[in-house]
N, C-alpha and C. Protein backbone atom coordinates (compact mmCIF):
# COMPACT_ATOMS: atom_id res chain seq x y z
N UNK A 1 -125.20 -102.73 165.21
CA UNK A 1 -124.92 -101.82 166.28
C UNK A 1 -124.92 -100.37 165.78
N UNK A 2 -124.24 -99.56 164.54
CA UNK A 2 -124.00 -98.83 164.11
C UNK A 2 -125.70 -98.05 163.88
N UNK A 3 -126.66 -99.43 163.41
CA UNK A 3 -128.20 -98.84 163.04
C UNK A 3 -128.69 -97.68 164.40
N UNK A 4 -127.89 -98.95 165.61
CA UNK A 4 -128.61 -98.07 167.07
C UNK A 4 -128.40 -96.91 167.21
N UNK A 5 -127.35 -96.36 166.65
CA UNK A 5 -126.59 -94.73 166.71
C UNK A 5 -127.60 -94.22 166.07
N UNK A 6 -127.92 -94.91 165.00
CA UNK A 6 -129.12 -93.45 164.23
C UNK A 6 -130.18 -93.41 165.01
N UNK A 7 -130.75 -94.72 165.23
CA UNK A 7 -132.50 -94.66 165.88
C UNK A 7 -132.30 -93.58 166.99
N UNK A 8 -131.10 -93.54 167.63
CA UNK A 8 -130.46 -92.56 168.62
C UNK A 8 -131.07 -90.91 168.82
N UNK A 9 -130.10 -90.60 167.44
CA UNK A 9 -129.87 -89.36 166.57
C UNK A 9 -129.69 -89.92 165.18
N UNK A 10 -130.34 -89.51 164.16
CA UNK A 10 -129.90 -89.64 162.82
C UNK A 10 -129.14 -88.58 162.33
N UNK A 11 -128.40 -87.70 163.02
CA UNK A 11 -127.84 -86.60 162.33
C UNK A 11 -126.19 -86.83 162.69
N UNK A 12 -126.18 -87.79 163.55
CA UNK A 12 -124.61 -88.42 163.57
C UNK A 12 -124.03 -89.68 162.47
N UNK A 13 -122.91 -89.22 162.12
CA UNK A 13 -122.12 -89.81 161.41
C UNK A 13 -122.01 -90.97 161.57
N UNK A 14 -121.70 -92.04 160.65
CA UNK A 14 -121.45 -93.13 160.58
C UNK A 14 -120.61 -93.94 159.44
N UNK A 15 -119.73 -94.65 160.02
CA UNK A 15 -118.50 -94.90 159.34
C UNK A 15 -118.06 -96.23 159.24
N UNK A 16 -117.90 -97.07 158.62
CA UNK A 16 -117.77 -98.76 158.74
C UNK A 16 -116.57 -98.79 157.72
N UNK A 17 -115.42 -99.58 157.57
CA UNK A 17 -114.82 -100.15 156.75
C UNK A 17 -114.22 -101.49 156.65
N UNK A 18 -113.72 -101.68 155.56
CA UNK A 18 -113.35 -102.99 154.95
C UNK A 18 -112.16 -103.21 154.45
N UNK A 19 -111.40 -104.08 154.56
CA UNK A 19 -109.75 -104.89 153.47
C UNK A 19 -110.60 -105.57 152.44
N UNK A 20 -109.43 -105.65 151.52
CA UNK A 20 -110.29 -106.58 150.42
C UNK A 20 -108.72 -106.54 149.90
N UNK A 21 -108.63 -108.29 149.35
CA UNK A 21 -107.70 -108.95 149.24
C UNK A 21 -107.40 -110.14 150.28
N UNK A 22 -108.59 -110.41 150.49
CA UNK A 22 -108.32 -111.94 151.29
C UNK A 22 -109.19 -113.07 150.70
N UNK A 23 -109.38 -112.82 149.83
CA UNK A 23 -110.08 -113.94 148.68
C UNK A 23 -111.69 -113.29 148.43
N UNK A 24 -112.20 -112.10 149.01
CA UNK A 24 -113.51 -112.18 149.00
C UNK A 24 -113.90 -111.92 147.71
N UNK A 25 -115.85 -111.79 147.06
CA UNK A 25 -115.61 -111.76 145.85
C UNK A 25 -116.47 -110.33 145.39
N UNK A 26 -116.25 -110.26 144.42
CA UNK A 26 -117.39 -108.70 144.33
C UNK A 26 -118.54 -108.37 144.81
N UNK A 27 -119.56 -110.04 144.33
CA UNK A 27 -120.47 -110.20 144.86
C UNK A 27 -120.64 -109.94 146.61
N UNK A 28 -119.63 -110.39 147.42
CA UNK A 28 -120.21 -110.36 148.33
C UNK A 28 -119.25 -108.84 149.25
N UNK A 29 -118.84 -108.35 148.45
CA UNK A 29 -118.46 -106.78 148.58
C UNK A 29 -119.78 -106.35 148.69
N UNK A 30 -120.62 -106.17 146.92
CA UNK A 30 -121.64 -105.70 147.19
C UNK A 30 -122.57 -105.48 148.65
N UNK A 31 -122.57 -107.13 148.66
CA UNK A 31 -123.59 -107.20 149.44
C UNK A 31 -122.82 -107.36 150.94
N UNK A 32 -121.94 -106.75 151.50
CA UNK A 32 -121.09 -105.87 152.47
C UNK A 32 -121.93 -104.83 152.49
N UNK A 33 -121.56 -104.11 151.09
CA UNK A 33 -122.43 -102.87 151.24
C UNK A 33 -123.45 -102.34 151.43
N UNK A 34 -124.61 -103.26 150.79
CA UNK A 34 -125.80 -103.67 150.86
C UNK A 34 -126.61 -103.41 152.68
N UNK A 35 -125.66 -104.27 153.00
CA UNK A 35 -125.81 -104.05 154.84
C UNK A 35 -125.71 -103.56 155.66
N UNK A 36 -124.36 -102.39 155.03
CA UNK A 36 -124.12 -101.32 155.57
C UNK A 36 -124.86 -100.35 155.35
N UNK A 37 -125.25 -100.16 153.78
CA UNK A 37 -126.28 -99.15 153.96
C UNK A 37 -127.41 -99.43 154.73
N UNK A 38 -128.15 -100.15 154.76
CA UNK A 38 -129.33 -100.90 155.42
C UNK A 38 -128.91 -100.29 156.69
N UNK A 39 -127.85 -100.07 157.39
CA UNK A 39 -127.54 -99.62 158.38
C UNK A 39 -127.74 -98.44 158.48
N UNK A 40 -127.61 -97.73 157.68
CA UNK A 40 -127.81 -96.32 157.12
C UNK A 40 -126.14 -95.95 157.68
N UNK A 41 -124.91 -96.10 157.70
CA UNK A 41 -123.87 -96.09 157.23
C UNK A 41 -123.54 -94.66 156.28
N UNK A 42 -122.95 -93.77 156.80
CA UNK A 42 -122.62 -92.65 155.47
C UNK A 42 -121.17 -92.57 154.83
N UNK A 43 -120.31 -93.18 155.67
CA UNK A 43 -118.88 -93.35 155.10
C UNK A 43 -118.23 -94.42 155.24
N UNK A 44 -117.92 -94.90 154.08
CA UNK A 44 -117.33 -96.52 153.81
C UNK A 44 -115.93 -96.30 153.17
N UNK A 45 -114.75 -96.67 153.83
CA UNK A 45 -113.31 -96.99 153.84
C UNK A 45 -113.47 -98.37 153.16
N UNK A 46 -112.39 -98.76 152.04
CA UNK A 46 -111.66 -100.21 151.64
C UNK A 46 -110.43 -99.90 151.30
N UNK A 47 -109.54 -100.54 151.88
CA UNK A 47 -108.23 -100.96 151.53
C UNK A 47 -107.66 -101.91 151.40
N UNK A 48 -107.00 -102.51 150.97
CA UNK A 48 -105.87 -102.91 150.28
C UNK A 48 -105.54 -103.42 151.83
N UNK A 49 -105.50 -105.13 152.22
CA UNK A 49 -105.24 -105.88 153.44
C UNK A 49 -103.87 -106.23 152.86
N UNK A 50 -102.99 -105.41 153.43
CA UNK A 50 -101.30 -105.90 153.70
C UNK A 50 -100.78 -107.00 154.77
N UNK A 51 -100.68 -108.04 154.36
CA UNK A 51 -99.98 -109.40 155.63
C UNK A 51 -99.04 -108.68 156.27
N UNK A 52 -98.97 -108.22 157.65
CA UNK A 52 -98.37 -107.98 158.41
C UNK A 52 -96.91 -108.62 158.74
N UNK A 53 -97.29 -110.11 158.73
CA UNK A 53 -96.33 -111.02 159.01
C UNK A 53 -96.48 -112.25 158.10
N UNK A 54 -95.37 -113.09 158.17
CA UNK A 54 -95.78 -114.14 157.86
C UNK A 54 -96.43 -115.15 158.37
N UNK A 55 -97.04 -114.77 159.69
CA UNK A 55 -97.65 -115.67 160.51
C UNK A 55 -99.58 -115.30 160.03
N UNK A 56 -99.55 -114.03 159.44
CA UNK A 56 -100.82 -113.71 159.40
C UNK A 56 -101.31 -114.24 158.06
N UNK A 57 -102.46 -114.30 157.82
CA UNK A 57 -103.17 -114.95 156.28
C UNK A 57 -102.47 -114.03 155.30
N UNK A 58 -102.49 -114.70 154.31
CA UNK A 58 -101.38 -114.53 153.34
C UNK A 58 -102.26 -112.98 152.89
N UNK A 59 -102.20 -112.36 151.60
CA UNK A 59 -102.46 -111.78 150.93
C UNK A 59 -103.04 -113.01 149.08
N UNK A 60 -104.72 -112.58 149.19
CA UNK A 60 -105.15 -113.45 148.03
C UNK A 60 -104.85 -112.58 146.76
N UNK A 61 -105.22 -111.48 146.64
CA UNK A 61 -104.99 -110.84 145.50
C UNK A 61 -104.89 -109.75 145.53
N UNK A 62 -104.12 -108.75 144.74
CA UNK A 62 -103.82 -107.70 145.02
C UNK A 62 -104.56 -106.61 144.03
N UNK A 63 -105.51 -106.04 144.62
CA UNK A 63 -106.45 -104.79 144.02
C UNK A 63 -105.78 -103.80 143.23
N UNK A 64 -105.95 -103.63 142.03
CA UNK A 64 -105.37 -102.46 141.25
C UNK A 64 -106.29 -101.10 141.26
N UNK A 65 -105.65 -100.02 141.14
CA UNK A 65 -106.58 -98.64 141.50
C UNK A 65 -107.64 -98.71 140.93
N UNK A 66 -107.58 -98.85 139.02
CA UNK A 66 -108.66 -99.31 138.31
C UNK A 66 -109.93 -100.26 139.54
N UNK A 67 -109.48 -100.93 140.01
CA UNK A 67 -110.47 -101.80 140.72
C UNK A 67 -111.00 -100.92 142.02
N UNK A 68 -109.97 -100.53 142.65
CA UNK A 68 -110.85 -99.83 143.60
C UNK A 68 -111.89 -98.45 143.33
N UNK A 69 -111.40 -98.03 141.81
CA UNK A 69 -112.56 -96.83 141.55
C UNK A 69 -113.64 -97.75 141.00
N UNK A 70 -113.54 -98.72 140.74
CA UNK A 70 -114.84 -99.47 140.47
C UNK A 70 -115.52 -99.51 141.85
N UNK A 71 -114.75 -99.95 142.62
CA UNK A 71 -115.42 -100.15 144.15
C UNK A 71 -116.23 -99.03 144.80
N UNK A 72 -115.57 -98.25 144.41
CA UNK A 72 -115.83 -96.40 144.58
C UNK A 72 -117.01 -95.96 144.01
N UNK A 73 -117.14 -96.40 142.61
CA UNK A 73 -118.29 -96.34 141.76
C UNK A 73 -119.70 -97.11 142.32
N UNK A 74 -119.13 -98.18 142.91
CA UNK A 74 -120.19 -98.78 143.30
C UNK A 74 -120.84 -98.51 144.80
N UNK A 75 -120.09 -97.77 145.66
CA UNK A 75 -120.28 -97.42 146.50
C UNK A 75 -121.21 -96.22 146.49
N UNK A 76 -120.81 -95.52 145.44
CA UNK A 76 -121.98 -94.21 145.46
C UNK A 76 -122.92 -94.32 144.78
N UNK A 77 -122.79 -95.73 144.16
CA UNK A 77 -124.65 -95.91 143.50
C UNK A 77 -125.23 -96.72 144.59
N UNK A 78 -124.73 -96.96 145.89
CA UNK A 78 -125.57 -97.48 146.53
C UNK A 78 -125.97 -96.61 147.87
N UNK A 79 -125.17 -95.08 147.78
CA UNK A 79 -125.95 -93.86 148.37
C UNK A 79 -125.15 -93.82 149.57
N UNK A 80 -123.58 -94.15 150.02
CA UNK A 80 -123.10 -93.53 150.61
C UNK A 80 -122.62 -92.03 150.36
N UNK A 81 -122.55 -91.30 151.54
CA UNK A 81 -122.36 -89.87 151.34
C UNK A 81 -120.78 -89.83 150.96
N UNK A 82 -119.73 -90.28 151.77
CA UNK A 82 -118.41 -90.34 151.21
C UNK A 82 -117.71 -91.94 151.34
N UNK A 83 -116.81 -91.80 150.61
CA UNK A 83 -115.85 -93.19 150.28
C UNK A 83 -114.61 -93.31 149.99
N UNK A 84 -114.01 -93.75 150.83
CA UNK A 84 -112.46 -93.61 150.59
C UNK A 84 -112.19 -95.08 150.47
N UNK A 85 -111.92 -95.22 148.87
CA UNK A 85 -110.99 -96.30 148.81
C UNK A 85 -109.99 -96.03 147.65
N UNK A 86 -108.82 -97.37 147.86
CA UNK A 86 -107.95 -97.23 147.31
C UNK A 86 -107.00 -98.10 148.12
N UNK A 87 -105.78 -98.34 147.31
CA UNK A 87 -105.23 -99.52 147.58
C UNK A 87 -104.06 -99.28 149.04
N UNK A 88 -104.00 -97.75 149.50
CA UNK A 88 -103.26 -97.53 150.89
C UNK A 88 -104.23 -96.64 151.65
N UNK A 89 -105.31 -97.09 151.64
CA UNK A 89 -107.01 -96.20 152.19
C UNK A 89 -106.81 -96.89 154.08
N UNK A 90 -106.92 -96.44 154.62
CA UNK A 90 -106.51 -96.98 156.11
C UNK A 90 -107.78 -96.05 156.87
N UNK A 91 -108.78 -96.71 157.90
CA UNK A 91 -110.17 -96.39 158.64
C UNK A 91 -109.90 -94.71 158.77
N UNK A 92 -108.87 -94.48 159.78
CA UNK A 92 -108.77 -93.14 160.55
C UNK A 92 -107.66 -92.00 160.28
N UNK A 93 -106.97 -92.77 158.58
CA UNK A 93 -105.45 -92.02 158.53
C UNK A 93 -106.16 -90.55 157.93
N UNK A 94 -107.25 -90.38 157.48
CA UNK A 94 -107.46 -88.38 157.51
C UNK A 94 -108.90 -88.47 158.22
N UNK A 95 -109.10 -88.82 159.20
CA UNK A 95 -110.34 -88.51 160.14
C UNK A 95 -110.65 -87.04 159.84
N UNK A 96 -110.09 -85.96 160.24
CA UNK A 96 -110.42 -85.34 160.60
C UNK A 96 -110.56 -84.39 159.26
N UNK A 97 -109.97 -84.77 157.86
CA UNK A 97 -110.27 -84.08 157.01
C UNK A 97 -111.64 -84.72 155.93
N UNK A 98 -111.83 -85.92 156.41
CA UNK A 98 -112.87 -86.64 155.99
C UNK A 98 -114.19 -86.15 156.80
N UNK A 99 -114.25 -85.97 158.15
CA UNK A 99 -115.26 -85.40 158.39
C UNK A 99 -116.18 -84.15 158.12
N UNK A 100 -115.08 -83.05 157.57
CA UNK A 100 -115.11 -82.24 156.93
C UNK A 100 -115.84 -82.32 155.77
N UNK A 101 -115.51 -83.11 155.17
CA UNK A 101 -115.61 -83.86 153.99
C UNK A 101 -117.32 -84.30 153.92
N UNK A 102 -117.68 -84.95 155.17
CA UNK A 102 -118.77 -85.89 155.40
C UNK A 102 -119.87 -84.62 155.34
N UNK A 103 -119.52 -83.63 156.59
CA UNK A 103 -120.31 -82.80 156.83
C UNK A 103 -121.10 -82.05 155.50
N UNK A 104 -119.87 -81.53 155.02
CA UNK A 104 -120.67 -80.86 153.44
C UNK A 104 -121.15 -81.65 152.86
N UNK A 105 -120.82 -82.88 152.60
CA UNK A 105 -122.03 -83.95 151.70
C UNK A 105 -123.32 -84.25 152.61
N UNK A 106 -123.45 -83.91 153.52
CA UNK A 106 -125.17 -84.13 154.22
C UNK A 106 -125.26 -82.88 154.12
N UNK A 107 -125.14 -81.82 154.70
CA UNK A 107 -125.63 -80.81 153.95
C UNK A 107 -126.09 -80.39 153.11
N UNK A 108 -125.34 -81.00 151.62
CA UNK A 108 -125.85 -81.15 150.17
C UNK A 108 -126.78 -82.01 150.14
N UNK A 109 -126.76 -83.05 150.82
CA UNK A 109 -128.05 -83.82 150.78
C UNK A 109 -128.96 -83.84 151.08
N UNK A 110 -129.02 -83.02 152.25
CA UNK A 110 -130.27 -82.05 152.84
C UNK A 110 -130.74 -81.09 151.90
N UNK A 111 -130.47 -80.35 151.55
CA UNK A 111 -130.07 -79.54 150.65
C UNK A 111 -131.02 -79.78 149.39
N UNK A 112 -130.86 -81.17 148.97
CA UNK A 112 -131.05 -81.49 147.93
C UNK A 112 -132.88 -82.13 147.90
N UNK A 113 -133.09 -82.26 149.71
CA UNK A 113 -134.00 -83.28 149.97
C UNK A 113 -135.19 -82.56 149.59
N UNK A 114 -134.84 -81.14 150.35
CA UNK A 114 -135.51 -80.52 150.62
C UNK A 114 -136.59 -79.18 149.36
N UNK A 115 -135.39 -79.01 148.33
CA UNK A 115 -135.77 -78.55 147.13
C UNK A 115 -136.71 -80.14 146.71
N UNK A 116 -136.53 -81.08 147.17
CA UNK A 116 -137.61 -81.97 145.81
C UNK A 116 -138.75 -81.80 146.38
């Protein structure tokens, strides 16, 4: 759905995120990401899935920061413009300073397209 926004306009933003800590495995993080970019996707959120209750699925393992800058790392070799993760990273908790954020990295990337 997110692809349809670009075929749209490609100059609008696009934003998808993820929990991790419910058993999933790197591999198929990757290839989360993989799909999202394919989407053409420019900002990817992961956090740290806290069990709400005890009625909700447990918590499988708990992500250490070390791990999420790996996640981070891997996120920008696969050409998102920004990435917020980390283990209390939540979709919309700095919207509005992340967009900010978004804007100057396409810019730079324009920027960058256009000198090659």
């Amino acid at each position: 759905m997110l692809q349809r926004v670009k075929d749209v306009d490609p100059s609008i933003f696009t934003k998808s995120g993820l929990m991790v800590g419910l058993g999933e495995t790197m591999e198929e993080i990757s290839q989360m990401m993989d799909d999202m970019r394919a989407a053409d996707i420019d900002f990817i959120t992961i956090g740290q899935y806290l069990q709400p209750t005890p009625k909700h699925a447990p918590v499988m393992k708990w992500w250490s920061p070390e791990e999420f800058e790996d996640l981070t790392k891997l996120a920008g070799r696969k050409g998102f413009l920004m990435i917020s993760a980390s283990p209390l990273t939540r979709s919309s908790h700095h919207a509005g300073d992340d967009f900010a954020k978004l804007k100057a990295a396409r810019e730079a990337q324009l920027a960058k397209q256009a000198a090659e």
